[in-house]
N, C-alpha and C. Protein backbone atom coordinates (compact mmCIF):
# COMPACT_ATOMS: atom_id res chain seq x y z
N UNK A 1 40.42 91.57 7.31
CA UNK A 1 39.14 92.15 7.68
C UNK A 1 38.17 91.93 6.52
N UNK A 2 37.02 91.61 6.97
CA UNK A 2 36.50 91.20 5.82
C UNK A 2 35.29 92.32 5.27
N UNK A 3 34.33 92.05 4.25
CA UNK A 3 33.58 92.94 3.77
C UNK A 3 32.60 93.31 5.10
N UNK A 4 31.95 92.09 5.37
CA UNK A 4 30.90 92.85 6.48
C UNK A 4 31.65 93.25 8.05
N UNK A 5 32.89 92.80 7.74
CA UNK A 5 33.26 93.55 9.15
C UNK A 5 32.97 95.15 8.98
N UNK A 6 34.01 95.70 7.98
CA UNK A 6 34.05 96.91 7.36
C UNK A 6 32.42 97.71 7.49
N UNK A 7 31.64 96.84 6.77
CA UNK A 7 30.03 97.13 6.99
C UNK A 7 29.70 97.87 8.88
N UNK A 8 30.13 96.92 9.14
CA UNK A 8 30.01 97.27 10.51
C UNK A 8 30.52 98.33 11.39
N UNK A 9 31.47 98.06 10.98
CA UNK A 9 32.05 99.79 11.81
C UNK A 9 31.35 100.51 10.74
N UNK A 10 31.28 100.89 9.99
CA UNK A 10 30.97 101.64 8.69
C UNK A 10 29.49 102.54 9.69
N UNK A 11 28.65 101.24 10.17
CA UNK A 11 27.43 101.32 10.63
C UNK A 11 27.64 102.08 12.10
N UNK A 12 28.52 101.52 12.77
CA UNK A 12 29.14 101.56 14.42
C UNK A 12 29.45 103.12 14.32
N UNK A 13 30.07 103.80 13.11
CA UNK A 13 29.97 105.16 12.63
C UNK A 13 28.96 106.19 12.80
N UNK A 14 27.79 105.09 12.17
CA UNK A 14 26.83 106.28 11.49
C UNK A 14 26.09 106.48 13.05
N UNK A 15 25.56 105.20 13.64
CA UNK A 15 25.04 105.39 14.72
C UNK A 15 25.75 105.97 15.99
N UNK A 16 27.25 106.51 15.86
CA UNK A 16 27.71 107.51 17.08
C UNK A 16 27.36 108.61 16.11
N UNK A 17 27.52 108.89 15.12
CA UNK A 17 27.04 110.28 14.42
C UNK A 17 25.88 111.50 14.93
N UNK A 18 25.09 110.09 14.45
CA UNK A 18 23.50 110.29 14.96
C UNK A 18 22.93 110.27 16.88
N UNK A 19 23.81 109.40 17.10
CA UNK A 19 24.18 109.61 18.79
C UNK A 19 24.50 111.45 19.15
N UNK A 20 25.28 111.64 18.49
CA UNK A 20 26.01 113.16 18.85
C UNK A 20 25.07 114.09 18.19
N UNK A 21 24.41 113.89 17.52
CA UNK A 21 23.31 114.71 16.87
C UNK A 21 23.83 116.03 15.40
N UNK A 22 24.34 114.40 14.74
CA UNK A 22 24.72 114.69 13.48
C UNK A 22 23.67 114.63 12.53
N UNK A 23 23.60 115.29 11.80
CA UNK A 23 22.37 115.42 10.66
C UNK A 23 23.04 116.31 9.46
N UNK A 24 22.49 115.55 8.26
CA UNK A 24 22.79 115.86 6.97
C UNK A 24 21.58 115.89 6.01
N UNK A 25 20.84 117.07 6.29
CA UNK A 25 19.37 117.50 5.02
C UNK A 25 18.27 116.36 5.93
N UNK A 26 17.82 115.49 4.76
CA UNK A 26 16.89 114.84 5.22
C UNK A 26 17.60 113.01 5.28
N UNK A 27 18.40 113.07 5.63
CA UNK A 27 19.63 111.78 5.85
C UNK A 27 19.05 111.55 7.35
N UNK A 28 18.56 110.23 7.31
CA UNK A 28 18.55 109.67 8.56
C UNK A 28 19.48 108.65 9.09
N UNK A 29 20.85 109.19 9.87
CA UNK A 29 21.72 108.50 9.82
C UNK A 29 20.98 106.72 10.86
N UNK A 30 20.48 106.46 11.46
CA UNK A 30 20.20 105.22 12.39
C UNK A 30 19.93 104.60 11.18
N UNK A 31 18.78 105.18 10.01
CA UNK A 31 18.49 104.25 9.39
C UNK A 31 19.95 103.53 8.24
N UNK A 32 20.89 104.39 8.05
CA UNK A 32 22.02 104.33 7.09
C UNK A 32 22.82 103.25 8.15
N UNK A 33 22.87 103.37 8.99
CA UNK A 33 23.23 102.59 10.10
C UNK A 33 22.66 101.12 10.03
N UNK A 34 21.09 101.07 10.13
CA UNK A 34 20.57 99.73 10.43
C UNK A 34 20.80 99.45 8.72
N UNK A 35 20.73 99.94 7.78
CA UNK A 35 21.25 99.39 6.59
C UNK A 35 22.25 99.25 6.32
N UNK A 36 23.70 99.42 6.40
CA UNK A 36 24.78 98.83 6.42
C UNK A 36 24.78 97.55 7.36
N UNK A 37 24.27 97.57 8.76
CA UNK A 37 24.36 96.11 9.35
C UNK A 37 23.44 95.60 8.83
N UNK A 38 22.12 95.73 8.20
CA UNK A 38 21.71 94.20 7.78
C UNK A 38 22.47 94.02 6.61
N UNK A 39 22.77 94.63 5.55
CA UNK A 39 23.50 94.26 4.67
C UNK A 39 24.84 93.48 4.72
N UNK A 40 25.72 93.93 6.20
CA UNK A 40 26.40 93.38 6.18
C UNK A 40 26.20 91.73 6.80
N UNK A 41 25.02 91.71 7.44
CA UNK A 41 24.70 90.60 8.17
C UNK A 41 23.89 89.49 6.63
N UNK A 42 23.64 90.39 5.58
CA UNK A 42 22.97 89.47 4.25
C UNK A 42 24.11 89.41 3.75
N UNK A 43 24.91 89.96 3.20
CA UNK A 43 25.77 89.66 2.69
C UNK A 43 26.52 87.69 2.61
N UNK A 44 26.72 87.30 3.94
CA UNK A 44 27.11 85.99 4.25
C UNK A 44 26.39 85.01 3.69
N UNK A 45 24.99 85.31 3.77
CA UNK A 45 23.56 84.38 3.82
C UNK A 45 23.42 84.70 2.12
N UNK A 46 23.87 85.32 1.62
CA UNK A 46 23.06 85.24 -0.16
C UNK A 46 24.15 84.27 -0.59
N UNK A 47 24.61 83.25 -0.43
CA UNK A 47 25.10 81.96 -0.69
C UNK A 47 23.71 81.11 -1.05
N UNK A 48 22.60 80.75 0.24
CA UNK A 48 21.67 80.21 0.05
C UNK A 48 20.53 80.74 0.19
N UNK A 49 19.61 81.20 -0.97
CA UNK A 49 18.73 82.27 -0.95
C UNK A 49 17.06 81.44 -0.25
N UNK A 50 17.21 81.80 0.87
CA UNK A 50 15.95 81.11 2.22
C UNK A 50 14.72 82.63 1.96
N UNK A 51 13.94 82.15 2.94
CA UNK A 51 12.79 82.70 2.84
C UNK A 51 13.45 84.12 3.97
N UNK A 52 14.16 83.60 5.00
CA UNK A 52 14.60 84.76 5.95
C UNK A 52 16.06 85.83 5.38
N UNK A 53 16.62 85.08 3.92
CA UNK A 53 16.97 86.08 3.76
C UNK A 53 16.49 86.99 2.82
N UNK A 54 15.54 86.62 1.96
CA UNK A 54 14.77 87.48 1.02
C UNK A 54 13.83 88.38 2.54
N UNK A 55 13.51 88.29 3.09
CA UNK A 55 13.01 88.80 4.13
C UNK A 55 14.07 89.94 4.75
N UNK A 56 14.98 89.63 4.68
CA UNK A 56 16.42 90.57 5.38
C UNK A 56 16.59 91.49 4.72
N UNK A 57 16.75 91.02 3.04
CA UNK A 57 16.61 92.07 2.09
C UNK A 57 15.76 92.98 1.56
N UNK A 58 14.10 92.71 1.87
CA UNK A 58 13.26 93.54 2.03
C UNK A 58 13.53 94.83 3.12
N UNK A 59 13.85 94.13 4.36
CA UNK A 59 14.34 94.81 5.59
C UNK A 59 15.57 96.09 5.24
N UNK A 60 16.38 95.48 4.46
CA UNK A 60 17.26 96.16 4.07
C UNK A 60 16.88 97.40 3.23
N UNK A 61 15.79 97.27 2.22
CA UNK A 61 15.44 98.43 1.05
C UNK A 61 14.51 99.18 1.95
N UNK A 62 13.63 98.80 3.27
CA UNK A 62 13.06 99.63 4.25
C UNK A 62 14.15 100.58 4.85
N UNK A 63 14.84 99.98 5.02
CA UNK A 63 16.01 101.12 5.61
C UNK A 63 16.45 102.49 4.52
N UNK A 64 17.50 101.32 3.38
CA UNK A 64 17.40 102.01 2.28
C UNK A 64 16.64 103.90 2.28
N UNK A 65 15.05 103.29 1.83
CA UNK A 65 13.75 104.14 2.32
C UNK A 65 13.69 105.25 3.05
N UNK A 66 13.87 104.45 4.24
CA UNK A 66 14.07 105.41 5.54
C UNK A 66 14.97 106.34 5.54
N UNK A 67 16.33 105.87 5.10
CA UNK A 67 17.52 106.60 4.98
C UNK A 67 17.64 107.72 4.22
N UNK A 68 16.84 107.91 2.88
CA UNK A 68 16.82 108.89 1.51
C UNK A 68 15.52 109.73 2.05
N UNK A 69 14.57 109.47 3.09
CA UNK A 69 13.73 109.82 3.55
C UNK A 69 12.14 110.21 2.67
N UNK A 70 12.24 109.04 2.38
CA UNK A 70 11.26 108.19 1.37
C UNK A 70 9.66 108.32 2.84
N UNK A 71 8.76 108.91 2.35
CA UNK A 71 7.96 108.56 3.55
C UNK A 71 6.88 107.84 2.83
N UNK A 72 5.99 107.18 3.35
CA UNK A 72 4.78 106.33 2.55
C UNK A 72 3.19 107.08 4.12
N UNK A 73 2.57 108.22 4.08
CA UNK A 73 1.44 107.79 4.93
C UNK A 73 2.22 108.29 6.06
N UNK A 74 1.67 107.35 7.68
CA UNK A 74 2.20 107.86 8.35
C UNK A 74 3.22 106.48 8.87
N UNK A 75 3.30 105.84 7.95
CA UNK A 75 4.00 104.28 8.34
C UNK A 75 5.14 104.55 8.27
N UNK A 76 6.02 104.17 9.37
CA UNK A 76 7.57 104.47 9.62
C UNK A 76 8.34 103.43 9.28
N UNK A 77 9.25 103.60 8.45
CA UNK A 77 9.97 102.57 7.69
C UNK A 77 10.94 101.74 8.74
N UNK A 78 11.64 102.76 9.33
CA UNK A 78 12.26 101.82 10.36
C UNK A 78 11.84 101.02 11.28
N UNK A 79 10.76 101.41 11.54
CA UNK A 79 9.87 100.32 12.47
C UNK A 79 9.33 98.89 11.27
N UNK A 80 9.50 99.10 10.21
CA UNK A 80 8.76 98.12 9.27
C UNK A 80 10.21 97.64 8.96
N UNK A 81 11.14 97.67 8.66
CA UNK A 81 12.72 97.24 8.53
C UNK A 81 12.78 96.37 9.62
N UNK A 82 12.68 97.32 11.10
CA UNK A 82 12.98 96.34 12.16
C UNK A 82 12.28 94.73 12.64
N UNK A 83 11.19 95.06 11.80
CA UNK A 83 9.97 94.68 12.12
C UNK A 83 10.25 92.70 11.18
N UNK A 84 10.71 93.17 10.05
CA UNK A 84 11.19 92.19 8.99
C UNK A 84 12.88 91.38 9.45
N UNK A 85 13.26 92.55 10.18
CA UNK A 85 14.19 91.78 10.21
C UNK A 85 14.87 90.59 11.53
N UNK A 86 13.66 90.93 12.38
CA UNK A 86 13.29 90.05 13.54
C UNK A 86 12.43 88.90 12.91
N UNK A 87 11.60 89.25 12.29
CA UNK A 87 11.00 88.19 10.88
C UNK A 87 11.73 87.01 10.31
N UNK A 88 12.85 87.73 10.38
CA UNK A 88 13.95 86.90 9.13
C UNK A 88 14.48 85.88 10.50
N UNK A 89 14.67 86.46 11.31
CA UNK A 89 15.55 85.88 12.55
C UNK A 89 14.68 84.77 13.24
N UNK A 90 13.08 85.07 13.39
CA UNK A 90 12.20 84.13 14.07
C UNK A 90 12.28 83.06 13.24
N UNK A 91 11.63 83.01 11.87
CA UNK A 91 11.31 82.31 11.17
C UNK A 91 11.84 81.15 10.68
N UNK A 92 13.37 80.78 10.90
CA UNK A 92 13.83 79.76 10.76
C UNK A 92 13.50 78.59 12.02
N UNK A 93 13.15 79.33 13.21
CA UNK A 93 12.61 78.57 14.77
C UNK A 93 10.98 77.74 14.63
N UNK A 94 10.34 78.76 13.29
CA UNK A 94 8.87 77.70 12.66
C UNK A 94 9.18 76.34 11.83
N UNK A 95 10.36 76.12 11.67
CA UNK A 95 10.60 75.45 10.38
C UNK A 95 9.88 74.07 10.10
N UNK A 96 8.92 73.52 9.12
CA UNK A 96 8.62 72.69 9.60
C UNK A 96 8.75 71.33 8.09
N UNK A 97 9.36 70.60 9.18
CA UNK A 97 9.31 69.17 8.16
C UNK A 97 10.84 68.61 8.55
């Protein structure tokens, strides 16, 4: 089993947690969730450091954010995580040359 498998259930965890309406202070488990899977999904990709995975990893410290319940305004981190990390996923489909 490898590291990001582990990541994954790890994640597959947090989000039945938060499904059942688990809460810990100001812990937002979805976001602890969407940050273990992108991490586990960067993890593979920091072999060759691309523009979509520095992008993943931004995505990732939004979660991070979200998770410790970091607020900025009224801008919602998980929507800006999700937002980057569909980013990371489009952006290799522009590629040009």
């Amino acid at each position: 089993m490898s590291f990001s498998t582990i990541l994954e259930i790890l994640a597959l965890i947090a989000f039945v947690l938060a499904a059942i309406g688990f809460s810990y202070r100001k812990t937002d488990l979805i976001a602890i969730g969407l940050a273990l899977w992108s991490l586990a999904v960067l993890i593979p990709e920091l072999g060759s450091i691309t523009i979509s995975s520095v992008i993943l990893l931004l995505a990732f410290v939004a979660f991070v954010a979200a998770a410790i319940g970091w607020k900025y305004r009224k801008i919602n981190l998980i929507s800006v995580g999700l937002a980057m990390w569909v980013l990371s996923i489009v952006l290799p489909a522009f590629h040009i040359g």
